[in-house]
N, C-alpha and C. Protein backbone atom coordinates (compact mmCIF):
# COMPACT_ATOMS: atom_id res chain seq x y z
N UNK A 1 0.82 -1.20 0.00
CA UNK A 1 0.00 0.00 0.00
C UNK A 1 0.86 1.27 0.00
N UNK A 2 2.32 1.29 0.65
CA UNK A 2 3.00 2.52 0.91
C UNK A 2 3.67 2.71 -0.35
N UNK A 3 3.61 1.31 -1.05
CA UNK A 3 4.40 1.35 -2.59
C UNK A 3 3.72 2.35 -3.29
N UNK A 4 1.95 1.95 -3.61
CA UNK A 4 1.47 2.49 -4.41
C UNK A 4 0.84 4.07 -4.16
N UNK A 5 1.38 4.79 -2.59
CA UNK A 5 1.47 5.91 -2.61
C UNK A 5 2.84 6.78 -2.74
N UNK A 6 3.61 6.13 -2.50
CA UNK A 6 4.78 7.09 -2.90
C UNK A 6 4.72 6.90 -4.50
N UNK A 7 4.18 5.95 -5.66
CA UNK A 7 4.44 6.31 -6.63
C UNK A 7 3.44 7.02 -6.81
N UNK A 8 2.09 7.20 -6.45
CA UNK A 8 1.00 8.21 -6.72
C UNK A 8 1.56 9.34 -6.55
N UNK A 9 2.52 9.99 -5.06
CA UNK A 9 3.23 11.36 -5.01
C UNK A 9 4.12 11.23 -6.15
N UNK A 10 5.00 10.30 -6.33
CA UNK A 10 6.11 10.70 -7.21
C UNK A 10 5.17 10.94 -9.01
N UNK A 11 3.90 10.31 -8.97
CA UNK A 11 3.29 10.81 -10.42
C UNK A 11 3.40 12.23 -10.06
N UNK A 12 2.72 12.84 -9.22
CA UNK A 12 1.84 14.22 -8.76
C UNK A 12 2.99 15.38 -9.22
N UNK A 13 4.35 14.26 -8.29
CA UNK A 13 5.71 15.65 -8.33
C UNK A 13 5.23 15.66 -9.48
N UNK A 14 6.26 14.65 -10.23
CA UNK A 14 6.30 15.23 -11.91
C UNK A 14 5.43 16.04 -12.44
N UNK A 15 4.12 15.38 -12.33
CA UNK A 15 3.02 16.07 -13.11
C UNK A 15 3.05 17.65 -12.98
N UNK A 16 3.35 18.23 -11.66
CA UNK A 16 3.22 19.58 -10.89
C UNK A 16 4.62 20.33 -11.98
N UNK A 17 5.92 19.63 -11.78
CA UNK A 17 7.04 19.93 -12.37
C UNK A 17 7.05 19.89 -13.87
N UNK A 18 5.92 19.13 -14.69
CA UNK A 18 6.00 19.32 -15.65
C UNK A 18 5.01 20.54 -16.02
N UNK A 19 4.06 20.73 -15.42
CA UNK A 19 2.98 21.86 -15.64
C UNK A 19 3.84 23.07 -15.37
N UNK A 20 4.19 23.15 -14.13
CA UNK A 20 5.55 24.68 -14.08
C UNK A 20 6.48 24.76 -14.73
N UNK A 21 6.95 23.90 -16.09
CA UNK A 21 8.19 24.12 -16.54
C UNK A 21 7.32 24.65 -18.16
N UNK A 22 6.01 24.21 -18.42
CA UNK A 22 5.47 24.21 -19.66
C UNK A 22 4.84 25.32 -19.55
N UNK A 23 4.42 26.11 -18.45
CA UNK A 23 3.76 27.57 -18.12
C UNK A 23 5.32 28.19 -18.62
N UNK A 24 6.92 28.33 -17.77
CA UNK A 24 8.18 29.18 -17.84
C UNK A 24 8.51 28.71 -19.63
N UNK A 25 8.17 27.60 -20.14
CA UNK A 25 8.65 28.21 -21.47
C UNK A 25 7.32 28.71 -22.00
N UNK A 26 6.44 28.38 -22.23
CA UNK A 26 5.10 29.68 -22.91
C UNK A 26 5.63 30.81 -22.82
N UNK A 27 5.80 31.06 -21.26
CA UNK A 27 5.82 32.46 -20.75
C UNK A 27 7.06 32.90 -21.67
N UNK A 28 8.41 32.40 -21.55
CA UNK A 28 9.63 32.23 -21.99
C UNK A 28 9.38 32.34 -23.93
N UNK A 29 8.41 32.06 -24.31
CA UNK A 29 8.33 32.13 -25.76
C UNK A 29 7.37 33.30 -26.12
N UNK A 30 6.29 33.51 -25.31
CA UNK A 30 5.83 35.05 -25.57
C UNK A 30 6.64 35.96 -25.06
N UNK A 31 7.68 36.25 -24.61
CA UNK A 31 8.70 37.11 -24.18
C UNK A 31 9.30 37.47 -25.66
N UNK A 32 9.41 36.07 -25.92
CA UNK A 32 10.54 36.11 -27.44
C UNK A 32 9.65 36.71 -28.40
N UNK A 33 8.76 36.14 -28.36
CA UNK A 33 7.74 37.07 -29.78
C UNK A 33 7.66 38.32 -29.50
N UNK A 34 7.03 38.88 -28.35
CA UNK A 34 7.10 40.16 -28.36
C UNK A 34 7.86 41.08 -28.36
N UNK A 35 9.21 40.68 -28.11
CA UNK A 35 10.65 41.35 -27.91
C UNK A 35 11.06 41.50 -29.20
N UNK A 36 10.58 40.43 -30.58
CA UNK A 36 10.91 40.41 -31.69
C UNK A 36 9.98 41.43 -32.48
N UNK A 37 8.52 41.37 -31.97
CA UNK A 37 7.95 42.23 -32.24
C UNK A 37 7.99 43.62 -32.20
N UNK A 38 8.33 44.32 -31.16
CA UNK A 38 8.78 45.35 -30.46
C UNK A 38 10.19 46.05 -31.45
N UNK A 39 11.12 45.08 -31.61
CA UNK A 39 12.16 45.36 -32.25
C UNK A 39 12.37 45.34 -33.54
N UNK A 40 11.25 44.47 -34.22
CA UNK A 40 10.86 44.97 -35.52
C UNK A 40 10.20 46.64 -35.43
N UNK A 41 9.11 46.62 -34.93
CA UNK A 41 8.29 47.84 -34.89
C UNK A 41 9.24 49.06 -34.88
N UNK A 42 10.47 48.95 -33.79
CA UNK A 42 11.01 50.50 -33.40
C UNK A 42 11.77 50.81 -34.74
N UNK A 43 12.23 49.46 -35.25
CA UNK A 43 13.42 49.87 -36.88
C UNK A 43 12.36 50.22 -37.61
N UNK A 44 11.54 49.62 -37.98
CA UNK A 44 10.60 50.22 -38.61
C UNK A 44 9.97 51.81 -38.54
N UNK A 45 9.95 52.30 -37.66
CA UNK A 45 9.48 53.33 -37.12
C UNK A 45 11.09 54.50 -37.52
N UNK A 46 12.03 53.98 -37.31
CA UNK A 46 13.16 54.65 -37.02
C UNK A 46 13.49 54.95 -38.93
N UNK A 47 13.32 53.77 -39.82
CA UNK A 47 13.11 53.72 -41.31
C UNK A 47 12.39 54.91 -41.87
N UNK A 48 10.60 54.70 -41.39
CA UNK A 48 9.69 55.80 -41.56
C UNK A 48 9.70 57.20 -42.38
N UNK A 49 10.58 57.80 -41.29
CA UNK A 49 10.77 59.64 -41.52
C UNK A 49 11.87 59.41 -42.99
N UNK A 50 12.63 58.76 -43.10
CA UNK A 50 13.43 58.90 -43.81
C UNK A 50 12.31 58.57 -45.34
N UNK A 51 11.65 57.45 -45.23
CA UNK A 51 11.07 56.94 -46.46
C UNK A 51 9.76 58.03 -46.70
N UNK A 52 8.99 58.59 -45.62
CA UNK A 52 8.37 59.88 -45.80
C UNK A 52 9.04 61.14 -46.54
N UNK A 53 10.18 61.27 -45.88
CA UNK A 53 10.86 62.23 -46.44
C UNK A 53 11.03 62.64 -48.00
N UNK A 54 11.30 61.14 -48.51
CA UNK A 54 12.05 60.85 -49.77
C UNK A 54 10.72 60.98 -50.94
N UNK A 55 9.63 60.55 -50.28
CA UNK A 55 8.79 60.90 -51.24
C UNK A 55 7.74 61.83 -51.26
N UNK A 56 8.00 62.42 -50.10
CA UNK A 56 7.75 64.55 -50.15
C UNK A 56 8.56 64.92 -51.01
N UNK A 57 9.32 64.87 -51.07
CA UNK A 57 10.66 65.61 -52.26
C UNK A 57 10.60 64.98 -53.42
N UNK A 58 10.23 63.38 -53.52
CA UNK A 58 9.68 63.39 -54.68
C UNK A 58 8.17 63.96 -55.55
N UNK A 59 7.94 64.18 -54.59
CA UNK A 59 6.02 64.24 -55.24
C UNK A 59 6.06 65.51 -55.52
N UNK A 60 6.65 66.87 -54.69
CA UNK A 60 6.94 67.60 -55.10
C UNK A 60 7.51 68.72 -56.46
N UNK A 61 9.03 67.53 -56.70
CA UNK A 61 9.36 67.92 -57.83
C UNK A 61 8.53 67.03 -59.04
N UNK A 62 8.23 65.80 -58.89
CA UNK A 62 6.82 65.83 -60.22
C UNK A 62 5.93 67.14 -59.79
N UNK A 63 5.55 67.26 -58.90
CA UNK A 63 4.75 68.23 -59.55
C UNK A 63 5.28 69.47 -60.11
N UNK A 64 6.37 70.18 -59.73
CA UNK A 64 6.84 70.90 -60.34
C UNK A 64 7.28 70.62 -61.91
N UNK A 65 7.75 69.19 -61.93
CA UNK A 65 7.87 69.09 -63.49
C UNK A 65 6.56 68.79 -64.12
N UNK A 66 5.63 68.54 -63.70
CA UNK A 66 4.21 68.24 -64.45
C UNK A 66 3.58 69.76 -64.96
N UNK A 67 3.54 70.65 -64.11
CA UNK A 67 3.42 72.23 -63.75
C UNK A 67 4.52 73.02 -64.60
N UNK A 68 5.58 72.43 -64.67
CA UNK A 68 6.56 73.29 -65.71
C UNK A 68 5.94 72.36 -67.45
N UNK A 69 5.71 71.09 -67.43
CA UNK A 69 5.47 70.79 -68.59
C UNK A 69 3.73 71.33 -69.31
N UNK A 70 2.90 71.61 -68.08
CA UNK A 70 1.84 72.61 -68.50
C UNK A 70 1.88 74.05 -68.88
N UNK A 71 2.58 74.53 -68.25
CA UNK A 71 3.00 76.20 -68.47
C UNK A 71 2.12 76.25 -67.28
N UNK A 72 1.75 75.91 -65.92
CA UNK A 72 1.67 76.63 -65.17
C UNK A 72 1.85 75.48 -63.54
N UNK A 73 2.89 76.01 -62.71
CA UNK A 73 3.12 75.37 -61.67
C UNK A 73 2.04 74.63 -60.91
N UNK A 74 1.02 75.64 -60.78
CA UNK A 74 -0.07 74.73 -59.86
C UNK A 74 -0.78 73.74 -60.66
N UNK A 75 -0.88 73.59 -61.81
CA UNK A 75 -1.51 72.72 -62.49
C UNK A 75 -0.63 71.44 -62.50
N UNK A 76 0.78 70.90 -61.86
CA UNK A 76 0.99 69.48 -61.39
C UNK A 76 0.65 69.64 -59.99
N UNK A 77 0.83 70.45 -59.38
CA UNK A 77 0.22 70.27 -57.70
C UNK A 77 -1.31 70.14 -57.89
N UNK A 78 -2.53 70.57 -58.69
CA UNK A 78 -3.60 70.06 -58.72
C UNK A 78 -3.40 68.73 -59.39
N UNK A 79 -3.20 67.92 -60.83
CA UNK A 79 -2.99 66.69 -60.96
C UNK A 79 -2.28 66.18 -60.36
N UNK A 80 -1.12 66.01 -59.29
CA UNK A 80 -0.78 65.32 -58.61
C UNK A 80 -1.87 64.90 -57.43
N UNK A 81 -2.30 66.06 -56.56
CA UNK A 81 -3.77 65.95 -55.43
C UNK A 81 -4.72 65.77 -56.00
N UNK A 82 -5.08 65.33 -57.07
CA UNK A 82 -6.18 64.78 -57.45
C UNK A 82 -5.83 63.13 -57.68
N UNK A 83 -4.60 63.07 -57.93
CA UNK A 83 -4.53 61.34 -58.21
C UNK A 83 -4.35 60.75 -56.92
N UNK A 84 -3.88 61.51 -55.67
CA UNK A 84 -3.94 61.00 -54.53
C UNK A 84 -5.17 61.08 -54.32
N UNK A 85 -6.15 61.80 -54.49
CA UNK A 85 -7.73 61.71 -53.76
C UNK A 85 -7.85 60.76 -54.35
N UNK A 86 -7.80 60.17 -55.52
CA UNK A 86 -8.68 59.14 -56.62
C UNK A 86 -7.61 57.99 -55.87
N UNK A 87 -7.00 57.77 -55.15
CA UNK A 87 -6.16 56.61 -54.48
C UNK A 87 -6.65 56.70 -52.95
N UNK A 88 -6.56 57.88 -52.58
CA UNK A 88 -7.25 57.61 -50.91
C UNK A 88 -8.91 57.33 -51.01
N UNK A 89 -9.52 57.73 -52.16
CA UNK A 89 -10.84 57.37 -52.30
C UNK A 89 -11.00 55.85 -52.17
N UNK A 90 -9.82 55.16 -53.51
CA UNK A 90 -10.37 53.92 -53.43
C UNK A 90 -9.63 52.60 -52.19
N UNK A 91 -8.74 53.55 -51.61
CA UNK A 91 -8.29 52.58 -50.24
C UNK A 91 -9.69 52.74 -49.35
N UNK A 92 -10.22 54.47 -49.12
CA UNK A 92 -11.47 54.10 -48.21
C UNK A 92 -12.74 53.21 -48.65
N UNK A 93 -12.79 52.87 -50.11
CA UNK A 93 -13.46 51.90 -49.85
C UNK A 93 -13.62 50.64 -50.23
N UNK A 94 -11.88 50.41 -50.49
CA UNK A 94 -11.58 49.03 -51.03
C UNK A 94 -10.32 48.81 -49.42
N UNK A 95 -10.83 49.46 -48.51
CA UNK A 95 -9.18 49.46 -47.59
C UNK A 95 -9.39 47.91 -46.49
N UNK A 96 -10.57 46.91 -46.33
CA UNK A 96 -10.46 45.81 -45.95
C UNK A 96 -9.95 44.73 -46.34
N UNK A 97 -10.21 45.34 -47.76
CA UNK A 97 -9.90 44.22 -48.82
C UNK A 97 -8.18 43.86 -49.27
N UNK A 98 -7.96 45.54 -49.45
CA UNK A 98 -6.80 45.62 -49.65
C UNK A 98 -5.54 45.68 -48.27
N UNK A 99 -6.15 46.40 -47.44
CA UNK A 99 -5.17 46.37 -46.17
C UNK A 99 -5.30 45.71 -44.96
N UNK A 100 -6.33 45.13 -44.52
CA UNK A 100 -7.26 44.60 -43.49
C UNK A 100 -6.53 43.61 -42.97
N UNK A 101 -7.43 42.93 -44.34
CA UNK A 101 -6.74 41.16 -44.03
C UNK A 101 -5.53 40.92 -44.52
N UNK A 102 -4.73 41.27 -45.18
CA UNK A 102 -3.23 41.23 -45.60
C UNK A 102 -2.21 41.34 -44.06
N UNK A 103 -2.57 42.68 -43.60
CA UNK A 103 -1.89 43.40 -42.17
C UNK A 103 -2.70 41.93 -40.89
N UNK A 104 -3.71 41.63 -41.16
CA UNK A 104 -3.95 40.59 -39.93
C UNK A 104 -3.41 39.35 -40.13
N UNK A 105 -3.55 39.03 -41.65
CA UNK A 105 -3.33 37.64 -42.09
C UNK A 105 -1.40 37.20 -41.91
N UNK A 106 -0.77 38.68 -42.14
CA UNK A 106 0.70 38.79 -41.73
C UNK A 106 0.97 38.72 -40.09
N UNK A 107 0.07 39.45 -39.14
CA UNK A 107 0.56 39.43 -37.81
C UNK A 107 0.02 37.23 -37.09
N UNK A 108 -1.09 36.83 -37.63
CA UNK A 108 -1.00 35.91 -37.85
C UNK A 108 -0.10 34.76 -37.88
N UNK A 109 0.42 35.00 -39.42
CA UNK A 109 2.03 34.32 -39.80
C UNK A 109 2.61 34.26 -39.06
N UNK A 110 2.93 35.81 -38.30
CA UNK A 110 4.27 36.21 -37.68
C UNK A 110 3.84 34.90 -35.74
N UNK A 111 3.05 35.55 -35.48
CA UNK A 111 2.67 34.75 -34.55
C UNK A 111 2.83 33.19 -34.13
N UNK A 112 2.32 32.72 -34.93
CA UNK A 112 2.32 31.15 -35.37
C UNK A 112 3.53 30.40 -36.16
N UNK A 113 4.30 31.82 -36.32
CA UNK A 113 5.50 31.10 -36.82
C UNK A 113 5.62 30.62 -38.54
N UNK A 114 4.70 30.93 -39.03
CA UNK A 114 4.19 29.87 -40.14
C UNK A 114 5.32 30.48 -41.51
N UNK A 115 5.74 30.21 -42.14
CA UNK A 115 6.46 30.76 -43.46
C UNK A 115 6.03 30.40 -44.69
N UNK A 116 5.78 31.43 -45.34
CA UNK A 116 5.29 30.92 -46.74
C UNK A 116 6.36 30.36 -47.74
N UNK A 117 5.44 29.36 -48.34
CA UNK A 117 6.44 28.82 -49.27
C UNK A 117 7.42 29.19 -50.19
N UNK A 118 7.11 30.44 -50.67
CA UNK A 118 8.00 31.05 -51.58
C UNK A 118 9.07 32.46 -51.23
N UNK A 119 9.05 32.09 -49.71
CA UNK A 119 9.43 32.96 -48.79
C UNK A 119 10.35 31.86 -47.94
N UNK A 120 10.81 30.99 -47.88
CA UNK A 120 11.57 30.03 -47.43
C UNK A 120 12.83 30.25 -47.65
N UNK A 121 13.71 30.15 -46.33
CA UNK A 121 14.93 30.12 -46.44
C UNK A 121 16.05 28.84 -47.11
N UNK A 122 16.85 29.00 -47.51
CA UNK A 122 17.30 27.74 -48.06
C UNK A 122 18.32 27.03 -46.81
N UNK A 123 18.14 26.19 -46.68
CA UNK A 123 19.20 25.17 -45.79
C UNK A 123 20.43 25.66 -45.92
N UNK A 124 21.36 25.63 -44.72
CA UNK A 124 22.83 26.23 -44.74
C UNK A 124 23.59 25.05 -45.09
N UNK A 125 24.70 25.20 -45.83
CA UNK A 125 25.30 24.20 -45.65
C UNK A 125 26.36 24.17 -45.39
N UNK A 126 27.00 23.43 -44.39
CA UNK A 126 27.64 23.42 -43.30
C UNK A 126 29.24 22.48 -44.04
């Protein structure tokens, strides 16, 4: 009888020791995602101003050359802001379709780890 309770405790340890070691890596692996997350986001963010920048100064001088090729300056700053309205028009009402599920279906991926096939790294070889 004392046999078959010390192995009932010695199941329990384990069982207890395996449940607290499978909570510290979860915990231990959402640390890692989000730390990866986080550190994507800030380069990203830090990228930003620069890639904003680059195409203020571009959009600009089209319009100045669109405006010099009309004979009058504001006439590429109006066709330029008009092809952006006719683009922010159709993101507001194509923007689920087009940005929605792409941006969820990626944080997704990223989450779960998953890699697309044509996005696969090739084996190192050693």
């Amino acid at each position: 009888m004392e046999d078959q309770v010390l192995k009932i405790k010695s199941l329990v340890d384990s069982t207890e020791h395996y449940v607290r070691t499978s909570v510290e890596l979860y915990k231990l692996k959402a640390i890692d995602k989000a730390a990866d997350g986080v550190a994507k986001l800030f380069s990203r963010i830090i990228i930003i101003p620069f890639v904003v920048l680059f195409f203020i100064m571009l959009n600009i001088a089209t319009a100045l050359w669109i405006g010099e090729a009309l004979g009058k300056t504001s006439f590429g700053f109006f066709i330029l802001g008009g092809f952006y309205g006719l683009i922010g028009l159709a993101l507001y009402l194509f923007g689920n379709l087009l940005a929605k599920a792409p941006i969820k279906n990626s944080i997704i991926r990223y989450a779960l780890n998953i890699e697309l096939p044509w996005k696969s790294r090739k084996p190192q070889v050693s």
